[in-house]
PDB file of N, CA and C in Angstrom:
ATOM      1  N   UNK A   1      -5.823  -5.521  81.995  1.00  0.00           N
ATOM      2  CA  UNK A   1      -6.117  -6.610  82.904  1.00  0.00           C
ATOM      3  C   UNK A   1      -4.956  -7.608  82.834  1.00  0.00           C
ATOM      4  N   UNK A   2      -4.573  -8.043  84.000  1.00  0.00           N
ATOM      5  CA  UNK A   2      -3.608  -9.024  83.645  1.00  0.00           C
ATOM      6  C   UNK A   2      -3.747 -10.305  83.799  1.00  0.00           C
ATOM      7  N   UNK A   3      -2.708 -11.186  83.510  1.00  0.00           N
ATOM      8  CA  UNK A   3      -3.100 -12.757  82.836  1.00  0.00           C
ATOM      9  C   UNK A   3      -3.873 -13.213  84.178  1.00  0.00           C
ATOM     10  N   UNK A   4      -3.683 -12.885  85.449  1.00  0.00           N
ATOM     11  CA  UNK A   4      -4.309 -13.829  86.789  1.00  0.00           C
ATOM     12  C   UNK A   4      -5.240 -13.322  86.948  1.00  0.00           C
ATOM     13  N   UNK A   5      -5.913 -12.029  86.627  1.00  0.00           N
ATOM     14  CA  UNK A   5      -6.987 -11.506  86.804  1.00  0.00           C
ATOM     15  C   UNK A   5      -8.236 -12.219  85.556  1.00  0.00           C
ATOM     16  N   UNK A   6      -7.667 -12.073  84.462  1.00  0.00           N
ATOM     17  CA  UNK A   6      -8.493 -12.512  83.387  1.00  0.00           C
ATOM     18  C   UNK A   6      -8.667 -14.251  83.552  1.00  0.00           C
ATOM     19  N   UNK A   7      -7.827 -14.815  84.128  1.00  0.00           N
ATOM     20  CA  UNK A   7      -7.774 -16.373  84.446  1.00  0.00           C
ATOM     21  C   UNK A   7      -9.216 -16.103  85.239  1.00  0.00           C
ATOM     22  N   UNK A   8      -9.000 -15.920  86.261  1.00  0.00           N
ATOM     23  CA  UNK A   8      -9.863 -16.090  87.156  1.00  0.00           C
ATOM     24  C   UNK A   8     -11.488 -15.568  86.707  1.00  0.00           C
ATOM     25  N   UNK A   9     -11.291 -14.264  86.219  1.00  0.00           N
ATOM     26  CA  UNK A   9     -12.316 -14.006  85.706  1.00  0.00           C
ATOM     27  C   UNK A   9     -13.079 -14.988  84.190  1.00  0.00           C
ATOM     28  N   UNK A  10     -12.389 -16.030  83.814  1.00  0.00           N
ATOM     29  CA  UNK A  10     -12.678 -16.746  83.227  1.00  0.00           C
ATOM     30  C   UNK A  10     -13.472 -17.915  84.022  1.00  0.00           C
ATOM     31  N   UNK A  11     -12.948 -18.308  85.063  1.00  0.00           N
ATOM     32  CA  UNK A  11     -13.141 -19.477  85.684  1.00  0.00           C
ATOM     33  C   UNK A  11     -15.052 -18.951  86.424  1.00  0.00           C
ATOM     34  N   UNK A  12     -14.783 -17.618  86.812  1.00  0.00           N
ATOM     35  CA  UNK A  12     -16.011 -17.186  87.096  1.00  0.00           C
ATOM     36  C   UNK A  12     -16.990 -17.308  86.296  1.00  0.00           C
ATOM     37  N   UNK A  13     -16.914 -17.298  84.747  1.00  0.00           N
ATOM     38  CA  UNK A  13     -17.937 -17.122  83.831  1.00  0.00           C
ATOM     39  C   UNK A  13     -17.813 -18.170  83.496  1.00  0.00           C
ATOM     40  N   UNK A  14     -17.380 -19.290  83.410  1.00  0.00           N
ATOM     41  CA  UNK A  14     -17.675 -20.615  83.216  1.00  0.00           C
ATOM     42  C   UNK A  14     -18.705 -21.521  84.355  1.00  0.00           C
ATOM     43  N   UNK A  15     -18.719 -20.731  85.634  1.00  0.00           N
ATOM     44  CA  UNK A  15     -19.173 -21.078  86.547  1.00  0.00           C
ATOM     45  C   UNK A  15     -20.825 -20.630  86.414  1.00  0.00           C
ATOM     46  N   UNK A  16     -21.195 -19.272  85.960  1.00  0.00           N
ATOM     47  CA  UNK A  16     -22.175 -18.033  85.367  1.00  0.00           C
ATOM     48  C   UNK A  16     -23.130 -19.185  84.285  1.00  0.00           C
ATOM     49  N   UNK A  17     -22.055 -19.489  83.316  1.00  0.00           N
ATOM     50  CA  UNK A  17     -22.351 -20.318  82.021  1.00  0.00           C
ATOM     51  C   UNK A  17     -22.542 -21.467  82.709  1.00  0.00           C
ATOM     52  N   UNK A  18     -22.553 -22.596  83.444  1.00  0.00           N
ATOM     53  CA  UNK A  18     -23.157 -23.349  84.216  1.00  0.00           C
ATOM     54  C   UNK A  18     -24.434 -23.511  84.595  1.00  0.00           C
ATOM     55  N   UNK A  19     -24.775 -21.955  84.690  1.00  0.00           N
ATOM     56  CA  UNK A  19     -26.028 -21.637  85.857  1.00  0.00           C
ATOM     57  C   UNK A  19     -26.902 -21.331  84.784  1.00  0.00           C
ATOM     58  N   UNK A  20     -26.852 -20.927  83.546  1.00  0.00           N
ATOM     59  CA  UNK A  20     -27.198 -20.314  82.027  1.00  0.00           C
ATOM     60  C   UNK A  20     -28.375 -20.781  81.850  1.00  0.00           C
ATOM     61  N   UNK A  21     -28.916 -21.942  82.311  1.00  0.00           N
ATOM     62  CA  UNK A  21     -30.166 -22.690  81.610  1.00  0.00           C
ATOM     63  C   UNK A  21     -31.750 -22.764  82.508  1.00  0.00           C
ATOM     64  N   UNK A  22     -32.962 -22.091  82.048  1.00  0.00           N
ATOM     65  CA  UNK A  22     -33.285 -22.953  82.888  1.00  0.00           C
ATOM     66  C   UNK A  22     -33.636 -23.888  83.781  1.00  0.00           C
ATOM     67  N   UNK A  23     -33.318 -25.350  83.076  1.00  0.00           N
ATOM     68  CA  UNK A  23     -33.224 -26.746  83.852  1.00  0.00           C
ATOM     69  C   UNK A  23     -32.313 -26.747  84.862  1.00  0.00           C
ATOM     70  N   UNK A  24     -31.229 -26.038  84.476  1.00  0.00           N
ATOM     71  CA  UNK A  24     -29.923 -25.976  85.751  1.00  0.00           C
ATOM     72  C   UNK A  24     -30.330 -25.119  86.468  1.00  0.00           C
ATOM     73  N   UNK A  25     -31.128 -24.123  86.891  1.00  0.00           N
ATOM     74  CA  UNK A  25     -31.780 -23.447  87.212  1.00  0.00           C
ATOM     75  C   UNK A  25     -32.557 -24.134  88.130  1.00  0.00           C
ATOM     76  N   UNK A  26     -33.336 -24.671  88.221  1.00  0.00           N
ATOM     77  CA  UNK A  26     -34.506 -25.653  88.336  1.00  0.00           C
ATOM     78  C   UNK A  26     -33.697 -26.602  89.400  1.00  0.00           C
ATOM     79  N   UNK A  27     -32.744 -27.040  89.183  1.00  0.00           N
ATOM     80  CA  UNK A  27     -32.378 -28.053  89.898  1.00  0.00           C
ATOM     81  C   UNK A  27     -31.726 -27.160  90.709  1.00  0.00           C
ATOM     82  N   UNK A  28     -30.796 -26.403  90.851  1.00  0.00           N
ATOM     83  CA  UNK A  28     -30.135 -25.872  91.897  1.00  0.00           C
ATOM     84  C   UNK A  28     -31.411 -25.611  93.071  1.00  0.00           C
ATOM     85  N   UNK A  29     -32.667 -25.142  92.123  1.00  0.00           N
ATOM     86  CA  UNK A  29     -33.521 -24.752  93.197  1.00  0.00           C
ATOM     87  C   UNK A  29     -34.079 -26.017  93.958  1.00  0.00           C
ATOM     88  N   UNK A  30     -34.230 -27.150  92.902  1.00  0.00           N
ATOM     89  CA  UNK A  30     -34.960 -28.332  93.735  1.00  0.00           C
ATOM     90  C   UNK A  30     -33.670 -28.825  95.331  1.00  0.00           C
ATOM     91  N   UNK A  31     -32.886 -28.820  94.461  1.00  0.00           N
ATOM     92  CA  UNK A  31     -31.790 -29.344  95.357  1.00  0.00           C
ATOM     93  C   UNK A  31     -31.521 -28.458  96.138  1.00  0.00           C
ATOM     94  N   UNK A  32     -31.770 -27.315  96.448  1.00  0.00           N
ATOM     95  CA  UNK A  32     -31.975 -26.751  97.856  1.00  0.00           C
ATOM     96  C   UNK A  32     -32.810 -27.249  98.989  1.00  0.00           C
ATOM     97  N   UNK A  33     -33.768 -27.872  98.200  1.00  0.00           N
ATOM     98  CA  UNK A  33     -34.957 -28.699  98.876  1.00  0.00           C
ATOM     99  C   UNK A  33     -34.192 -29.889  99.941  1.00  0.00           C
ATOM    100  N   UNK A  34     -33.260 -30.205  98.873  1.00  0.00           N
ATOM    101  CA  UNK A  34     -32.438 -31.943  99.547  1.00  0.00           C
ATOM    102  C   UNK A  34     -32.308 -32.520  98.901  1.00  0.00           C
ATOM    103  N   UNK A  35     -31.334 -33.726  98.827  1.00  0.00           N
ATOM    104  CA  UNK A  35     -30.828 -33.834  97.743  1.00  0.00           C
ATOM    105  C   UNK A  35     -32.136 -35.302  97.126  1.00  0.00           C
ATOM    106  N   UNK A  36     -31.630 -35.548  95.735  1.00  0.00           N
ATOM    107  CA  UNK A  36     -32.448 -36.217  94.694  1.00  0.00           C
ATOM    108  C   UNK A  36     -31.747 -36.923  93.768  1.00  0.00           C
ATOM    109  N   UNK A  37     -32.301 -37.897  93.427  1.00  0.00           N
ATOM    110  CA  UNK A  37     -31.696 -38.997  92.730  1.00  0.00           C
ATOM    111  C   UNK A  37     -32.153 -38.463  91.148  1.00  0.00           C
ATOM    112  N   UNK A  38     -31.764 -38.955  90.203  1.00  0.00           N
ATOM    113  CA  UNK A  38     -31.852 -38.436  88.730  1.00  0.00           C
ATOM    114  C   UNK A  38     -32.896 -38.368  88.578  1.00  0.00           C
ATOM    115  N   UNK A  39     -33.768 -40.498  89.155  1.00  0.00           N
ATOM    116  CA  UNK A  39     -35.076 -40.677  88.555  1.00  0.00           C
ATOM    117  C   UNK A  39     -35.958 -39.610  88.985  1.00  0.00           C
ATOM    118  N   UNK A  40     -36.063 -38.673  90.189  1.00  0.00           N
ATOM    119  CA  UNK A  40     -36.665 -38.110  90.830  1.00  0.00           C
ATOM    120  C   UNK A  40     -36.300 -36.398  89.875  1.00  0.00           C
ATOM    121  N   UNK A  41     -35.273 -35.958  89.542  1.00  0.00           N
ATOM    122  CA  UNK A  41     -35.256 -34.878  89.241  1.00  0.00           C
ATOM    123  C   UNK A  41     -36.064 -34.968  87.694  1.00  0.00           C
ATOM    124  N   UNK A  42     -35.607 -36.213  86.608  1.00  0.00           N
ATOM    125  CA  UNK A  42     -36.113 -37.090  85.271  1.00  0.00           C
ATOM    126  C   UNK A  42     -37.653 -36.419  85.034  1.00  0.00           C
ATOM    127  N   UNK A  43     -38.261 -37.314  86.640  1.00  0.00           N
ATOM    128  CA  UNK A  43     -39.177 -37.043  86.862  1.00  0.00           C
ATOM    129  C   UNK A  43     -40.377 -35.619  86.608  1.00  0.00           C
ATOM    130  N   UNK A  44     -39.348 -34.633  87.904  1.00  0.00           N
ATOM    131  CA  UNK A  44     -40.095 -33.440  88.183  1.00  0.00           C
ATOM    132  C   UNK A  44     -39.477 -32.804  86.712  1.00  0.00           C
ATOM    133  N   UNK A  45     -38.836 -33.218  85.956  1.00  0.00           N
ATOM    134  CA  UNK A  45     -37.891 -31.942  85.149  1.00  0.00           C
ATOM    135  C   UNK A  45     -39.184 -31.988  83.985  1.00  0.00           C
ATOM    136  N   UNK A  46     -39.582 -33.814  83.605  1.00  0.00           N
ATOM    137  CA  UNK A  46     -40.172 -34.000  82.450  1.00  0.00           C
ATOM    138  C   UNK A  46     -39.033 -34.098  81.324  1.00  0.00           C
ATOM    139  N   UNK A  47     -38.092 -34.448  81.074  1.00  0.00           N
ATOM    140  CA  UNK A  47     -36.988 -34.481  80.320  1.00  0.00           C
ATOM    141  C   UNK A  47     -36.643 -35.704  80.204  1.00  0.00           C
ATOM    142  N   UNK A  48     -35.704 -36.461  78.989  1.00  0.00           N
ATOM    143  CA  UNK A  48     -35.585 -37.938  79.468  1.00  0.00           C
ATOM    144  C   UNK A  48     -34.056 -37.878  80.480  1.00  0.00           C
ATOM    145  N   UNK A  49     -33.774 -38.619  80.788  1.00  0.00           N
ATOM    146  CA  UNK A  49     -33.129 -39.301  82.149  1.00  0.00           C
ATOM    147  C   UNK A  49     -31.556 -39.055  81.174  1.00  0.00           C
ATOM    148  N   UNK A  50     -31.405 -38.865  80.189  1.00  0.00           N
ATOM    149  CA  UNK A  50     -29.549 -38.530  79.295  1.00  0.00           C
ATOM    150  C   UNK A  50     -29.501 -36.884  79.403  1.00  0.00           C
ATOM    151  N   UNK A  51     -30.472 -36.195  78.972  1.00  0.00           N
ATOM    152  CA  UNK A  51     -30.878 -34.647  79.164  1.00  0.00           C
ATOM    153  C   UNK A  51     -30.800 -34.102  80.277  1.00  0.00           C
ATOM    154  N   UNK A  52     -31.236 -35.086  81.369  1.00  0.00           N
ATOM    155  CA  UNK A  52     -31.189 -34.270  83.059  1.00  0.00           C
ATOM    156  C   UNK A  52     -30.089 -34.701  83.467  1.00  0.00           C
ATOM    157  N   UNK A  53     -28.921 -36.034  82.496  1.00  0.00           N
ATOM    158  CA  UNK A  53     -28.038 -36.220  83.704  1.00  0.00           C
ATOM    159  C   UNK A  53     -26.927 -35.280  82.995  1.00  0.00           C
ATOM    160  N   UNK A  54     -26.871 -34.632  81.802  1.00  0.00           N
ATOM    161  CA  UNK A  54     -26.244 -34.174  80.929  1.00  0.00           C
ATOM    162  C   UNK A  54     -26.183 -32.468  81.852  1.00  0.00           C
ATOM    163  N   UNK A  55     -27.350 -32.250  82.029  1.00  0.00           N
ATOM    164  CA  UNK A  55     -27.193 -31.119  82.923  1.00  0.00           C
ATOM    165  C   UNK A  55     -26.826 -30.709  84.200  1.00  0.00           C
ATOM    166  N   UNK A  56     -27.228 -32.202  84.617  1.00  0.00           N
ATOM    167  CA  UNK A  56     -26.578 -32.542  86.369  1.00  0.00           C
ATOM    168  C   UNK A  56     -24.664 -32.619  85.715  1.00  0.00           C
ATOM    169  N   UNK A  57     -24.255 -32.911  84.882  1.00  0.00           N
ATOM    170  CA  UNK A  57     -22.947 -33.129  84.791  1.00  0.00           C
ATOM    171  C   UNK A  57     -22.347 -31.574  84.327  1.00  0.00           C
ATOM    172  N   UNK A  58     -23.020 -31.248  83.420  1.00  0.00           N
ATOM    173  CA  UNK A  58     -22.392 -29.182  83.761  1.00  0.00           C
ATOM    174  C   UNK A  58     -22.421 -28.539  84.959  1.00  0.00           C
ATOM    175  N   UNK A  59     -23.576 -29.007  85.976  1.00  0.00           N
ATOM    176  CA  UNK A  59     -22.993 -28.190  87.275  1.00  0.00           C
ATOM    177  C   UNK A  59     -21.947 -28.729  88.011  1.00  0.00           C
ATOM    178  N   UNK A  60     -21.995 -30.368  87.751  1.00  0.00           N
ATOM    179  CA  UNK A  60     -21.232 -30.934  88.754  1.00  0.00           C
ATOM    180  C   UNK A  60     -19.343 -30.454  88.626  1.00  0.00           C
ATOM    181  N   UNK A  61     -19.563 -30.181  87.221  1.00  0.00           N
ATOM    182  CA  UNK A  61     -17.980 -30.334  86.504  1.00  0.00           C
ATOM    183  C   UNK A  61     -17.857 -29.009  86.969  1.00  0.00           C
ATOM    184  N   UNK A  62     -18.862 -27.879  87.047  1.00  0.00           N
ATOM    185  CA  UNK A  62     -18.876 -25.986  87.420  1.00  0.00           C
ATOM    186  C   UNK A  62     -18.325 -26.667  88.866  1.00  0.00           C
ATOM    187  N   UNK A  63     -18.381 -27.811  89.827  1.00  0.00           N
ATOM    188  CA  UNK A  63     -18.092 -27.403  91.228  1.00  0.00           C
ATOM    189  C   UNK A  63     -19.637 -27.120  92.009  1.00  0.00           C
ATOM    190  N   UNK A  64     -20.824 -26.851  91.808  1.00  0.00           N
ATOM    191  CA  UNK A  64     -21.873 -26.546  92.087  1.00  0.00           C
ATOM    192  C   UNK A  64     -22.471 -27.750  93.071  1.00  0.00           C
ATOM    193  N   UNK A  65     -22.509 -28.548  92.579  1.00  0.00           N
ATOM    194  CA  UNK A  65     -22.771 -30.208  92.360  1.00  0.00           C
ATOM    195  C   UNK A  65     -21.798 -31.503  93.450  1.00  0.00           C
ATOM    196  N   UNK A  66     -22.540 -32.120  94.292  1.00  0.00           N
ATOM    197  CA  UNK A  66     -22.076 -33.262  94.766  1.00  0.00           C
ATOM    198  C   UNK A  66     -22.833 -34.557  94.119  1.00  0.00           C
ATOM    199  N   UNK A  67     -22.314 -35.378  94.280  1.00  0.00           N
ATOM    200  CA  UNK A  67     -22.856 -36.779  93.937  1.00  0.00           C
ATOM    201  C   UNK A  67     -22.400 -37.838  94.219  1.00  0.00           C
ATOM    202  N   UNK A  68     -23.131 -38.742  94.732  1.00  0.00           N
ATOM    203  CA  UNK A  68     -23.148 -40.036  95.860  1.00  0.00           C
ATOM    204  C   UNK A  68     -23.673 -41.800  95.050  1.00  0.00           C
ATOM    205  N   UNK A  69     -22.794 -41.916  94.464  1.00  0.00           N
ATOM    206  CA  UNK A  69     -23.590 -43.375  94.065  1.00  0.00           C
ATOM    207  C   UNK A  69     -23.806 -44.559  95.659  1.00  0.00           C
ATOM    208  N   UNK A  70     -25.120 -44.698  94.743  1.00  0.00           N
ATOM    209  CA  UNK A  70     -25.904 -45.584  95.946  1.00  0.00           C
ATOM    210  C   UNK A  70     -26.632 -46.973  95.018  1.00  0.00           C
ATOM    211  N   UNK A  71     -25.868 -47.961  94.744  1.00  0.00           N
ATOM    212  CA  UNK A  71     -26.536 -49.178  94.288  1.00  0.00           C
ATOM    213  C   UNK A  71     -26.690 -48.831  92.853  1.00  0.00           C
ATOM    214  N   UNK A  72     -27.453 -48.915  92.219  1.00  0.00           N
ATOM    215  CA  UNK A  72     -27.871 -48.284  90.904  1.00  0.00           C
ATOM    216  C   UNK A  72     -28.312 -47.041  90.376  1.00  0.00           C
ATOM    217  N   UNK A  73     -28.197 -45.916  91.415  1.00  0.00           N
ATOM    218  CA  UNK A  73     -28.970 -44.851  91.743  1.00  0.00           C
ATOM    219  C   UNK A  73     -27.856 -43.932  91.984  1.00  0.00           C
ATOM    220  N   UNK A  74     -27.868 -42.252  91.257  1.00  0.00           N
ATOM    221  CA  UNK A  74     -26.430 -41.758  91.959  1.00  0.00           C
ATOM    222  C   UNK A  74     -27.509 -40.210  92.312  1.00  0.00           C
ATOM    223  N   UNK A  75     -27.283 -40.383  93.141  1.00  0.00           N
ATOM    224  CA  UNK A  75     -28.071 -38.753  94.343  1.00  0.00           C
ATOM    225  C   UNK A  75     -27.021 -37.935  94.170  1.00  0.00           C
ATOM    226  N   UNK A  76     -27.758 -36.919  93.965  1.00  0.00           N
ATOM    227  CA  UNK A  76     -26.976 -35.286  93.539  1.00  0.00           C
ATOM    228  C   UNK A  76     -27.684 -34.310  94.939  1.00  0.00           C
ATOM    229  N   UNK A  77     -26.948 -33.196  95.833  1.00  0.00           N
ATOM    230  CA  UNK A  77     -26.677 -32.206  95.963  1.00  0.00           C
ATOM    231  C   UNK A  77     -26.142 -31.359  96.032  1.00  0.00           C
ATOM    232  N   UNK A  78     -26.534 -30.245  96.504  1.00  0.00           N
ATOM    233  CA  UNK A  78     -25.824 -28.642  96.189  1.00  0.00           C
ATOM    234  C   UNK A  78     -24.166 -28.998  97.171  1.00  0.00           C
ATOM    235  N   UNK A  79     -23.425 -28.528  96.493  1.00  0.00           N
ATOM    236  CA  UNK A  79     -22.388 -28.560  97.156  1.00  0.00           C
ATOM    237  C   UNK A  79     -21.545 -27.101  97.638  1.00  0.00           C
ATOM    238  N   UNK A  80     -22.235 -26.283  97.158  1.00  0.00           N
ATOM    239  CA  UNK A  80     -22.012 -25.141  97.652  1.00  0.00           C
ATOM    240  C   UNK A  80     -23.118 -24.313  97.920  1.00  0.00           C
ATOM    241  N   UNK A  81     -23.910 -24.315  98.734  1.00  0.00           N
ATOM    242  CA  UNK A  81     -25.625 -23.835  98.807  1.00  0.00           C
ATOM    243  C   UNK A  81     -25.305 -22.472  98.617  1.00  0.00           C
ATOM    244  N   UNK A  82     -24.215 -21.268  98.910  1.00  0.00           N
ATOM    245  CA  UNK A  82     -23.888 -19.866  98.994  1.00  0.00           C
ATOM    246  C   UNK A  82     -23.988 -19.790  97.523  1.00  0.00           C
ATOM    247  N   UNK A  83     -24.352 -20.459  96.109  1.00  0.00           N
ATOM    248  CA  UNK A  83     -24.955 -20.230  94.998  1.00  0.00           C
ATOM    249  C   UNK A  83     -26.013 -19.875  95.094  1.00  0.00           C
ATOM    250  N   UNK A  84     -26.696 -20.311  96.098  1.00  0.00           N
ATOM    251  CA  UNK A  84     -28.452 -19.619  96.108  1.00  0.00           C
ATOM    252  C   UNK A  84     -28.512 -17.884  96.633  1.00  0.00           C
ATOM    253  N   UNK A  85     -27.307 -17.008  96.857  1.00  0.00           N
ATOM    254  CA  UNK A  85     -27.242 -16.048  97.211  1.00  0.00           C
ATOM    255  C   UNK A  85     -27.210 -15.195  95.917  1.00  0.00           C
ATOM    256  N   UNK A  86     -26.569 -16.030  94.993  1.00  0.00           N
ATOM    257  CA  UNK A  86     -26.274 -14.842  93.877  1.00  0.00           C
ATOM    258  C   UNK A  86     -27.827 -15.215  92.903  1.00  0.00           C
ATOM    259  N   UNK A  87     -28.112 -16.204  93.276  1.00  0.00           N
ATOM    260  CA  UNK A  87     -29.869 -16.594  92.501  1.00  0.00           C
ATOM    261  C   UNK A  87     -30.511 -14.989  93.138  1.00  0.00           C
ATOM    262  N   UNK A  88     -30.672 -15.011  94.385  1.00  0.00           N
ATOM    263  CA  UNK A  88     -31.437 -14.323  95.202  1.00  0.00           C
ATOM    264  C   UNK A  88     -31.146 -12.903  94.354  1.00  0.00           C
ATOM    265  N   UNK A  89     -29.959 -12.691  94.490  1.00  0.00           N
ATOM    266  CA  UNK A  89     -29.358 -11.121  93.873  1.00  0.00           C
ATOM    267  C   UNK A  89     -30.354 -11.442  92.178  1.00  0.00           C
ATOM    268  N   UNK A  90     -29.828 -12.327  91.639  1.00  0.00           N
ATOM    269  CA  UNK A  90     -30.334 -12.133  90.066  1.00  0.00           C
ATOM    270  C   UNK A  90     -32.132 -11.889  90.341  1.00  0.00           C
ATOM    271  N   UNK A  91     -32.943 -12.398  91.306  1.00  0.00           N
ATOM    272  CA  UNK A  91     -34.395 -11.959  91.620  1.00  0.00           C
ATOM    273  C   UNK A  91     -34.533 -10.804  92.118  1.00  0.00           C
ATOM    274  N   UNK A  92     -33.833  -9.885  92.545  1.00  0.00           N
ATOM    275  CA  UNK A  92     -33.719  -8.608  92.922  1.00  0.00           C
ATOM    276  C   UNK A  92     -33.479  -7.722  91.914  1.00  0.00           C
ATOM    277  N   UNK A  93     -32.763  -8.081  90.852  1.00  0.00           N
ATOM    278  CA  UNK A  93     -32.129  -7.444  89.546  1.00  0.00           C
ATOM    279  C   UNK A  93     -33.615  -7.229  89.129  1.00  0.00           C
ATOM    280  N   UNK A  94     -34.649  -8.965  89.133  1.00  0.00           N
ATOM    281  CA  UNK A  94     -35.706  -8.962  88.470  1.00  0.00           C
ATOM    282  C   UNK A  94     -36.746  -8.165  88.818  1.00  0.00           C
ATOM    283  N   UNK A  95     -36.831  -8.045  90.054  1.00  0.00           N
ATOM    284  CA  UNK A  95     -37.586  -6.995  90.768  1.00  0.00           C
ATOM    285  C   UNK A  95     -37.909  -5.208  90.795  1.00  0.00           C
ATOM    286  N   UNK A  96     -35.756  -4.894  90.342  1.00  0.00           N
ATOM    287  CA  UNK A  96     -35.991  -3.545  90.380  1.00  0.00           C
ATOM    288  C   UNK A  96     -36.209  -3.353  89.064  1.00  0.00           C
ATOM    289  N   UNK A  97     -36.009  -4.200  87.776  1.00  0.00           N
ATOM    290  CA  UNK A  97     -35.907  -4.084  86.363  1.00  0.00           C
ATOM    291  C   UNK A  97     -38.048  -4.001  86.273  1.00  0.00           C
ATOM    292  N   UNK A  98     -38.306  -4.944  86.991  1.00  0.00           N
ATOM    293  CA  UNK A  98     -40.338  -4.506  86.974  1.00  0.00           C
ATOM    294  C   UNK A  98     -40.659  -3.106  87.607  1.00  0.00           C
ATOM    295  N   UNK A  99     -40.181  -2.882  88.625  1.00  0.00           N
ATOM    296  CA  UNK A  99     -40.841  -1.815  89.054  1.00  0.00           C
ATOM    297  C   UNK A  99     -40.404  -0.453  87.959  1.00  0.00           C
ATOM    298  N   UNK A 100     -39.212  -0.700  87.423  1.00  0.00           N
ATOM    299  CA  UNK A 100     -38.560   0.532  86.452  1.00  0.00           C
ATOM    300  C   UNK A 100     -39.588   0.789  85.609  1.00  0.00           C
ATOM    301  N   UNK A 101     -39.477  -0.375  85.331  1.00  0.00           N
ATOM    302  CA  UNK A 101     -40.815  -0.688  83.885  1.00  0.00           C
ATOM    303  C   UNK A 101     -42.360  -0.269  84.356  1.00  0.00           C
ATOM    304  N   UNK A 102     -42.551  -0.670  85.655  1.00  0.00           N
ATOM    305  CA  UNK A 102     -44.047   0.150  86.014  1.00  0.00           C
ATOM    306  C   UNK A 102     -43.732   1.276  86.119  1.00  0.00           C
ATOM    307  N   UNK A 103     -42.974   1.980  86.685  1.00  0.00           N
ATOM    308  CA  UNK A 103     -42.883   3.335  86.729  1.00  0.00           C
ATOM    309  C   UNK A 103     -43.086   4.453  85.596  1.00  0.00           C
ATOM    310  N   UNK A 104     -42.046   3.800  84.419  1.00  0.00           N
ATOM    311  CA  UNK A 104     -42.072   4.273  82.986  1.00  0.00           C
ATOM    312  C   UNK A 104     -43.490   4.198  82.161  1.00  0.00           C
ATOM    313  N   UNK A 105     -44.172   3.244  82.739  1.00  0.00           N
ATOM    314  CA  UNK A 105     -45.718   2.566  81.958  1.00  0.00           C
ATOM    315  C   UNK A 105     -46.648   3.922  82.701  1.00  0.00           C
ATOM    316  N   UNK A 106     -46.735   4.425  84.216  1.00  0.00           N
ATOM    317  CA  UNK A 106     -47.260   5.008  84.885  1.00  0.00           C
ATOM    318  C   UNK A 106     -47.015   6.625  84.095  1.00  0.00           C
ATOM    319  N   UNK A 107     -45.654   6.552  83.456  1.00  0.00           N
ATOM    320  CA  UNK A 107     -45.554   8.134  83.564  1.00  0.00           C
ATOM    321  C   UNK A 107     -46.216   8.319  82.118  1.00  0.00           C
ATOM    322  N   UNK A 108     -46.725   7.309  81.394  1.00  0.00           N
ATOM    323  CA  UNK A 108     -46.522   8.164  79.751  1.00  0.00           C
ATOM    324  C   UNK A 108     -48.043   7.865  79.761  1.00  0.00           C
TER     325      UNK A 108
END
């Protein structure tokens, strides 16, 4: 592999490792919804308000992430929504990995 290939393929799995958790998880999905202010994600996450912004700041730094200060308040959304495509693929992974597993449960 060479050095521009492995670069890049680095930059990809830092992006992967971003997505790793699932609170970051959680929010990519809320914030598909539209976007949300911390207190509001704080809120739905149940986490305190340093924990959710700690995680809002790994996607934001992945590139994932926009954010808008507004008065005392800083609103986060998706800044690249074509992340919810490779979510979709990883629920398909999840899908054919169950049915494998029913199949195998069916035969024995």
């Amino acid at each position: 592999m060479d050095s521009h290939t492995q670069a890049r393929l680095s930059l990809q799995a830092g992006i992967i490792k971003a997505l790793a958790h699932p609170t970051r998880l959680f929010i990519v999905q809320e914030l598909n919804r539209g976007e949300r202010c911390v207190c509001q994600l704080t809120e739905l996450i149940g986490s305190d308000m340093s924990t959710v912004s700690r995680h809002l700041s790994v996607l934001k730094n992945a590139g994932i992430l926009a954010d808008d200060k507004r008065g005392n308040q800083v609103w986060y959304s998706l800044k690249v929504p074509c992340v919810l495509n490779f979510l979709g693929c990883v629920e398909t992974v999840l899908d054919e990995n169950a049915r494998e597993t029913l199949s195998l449960q069916n035969t024995e």
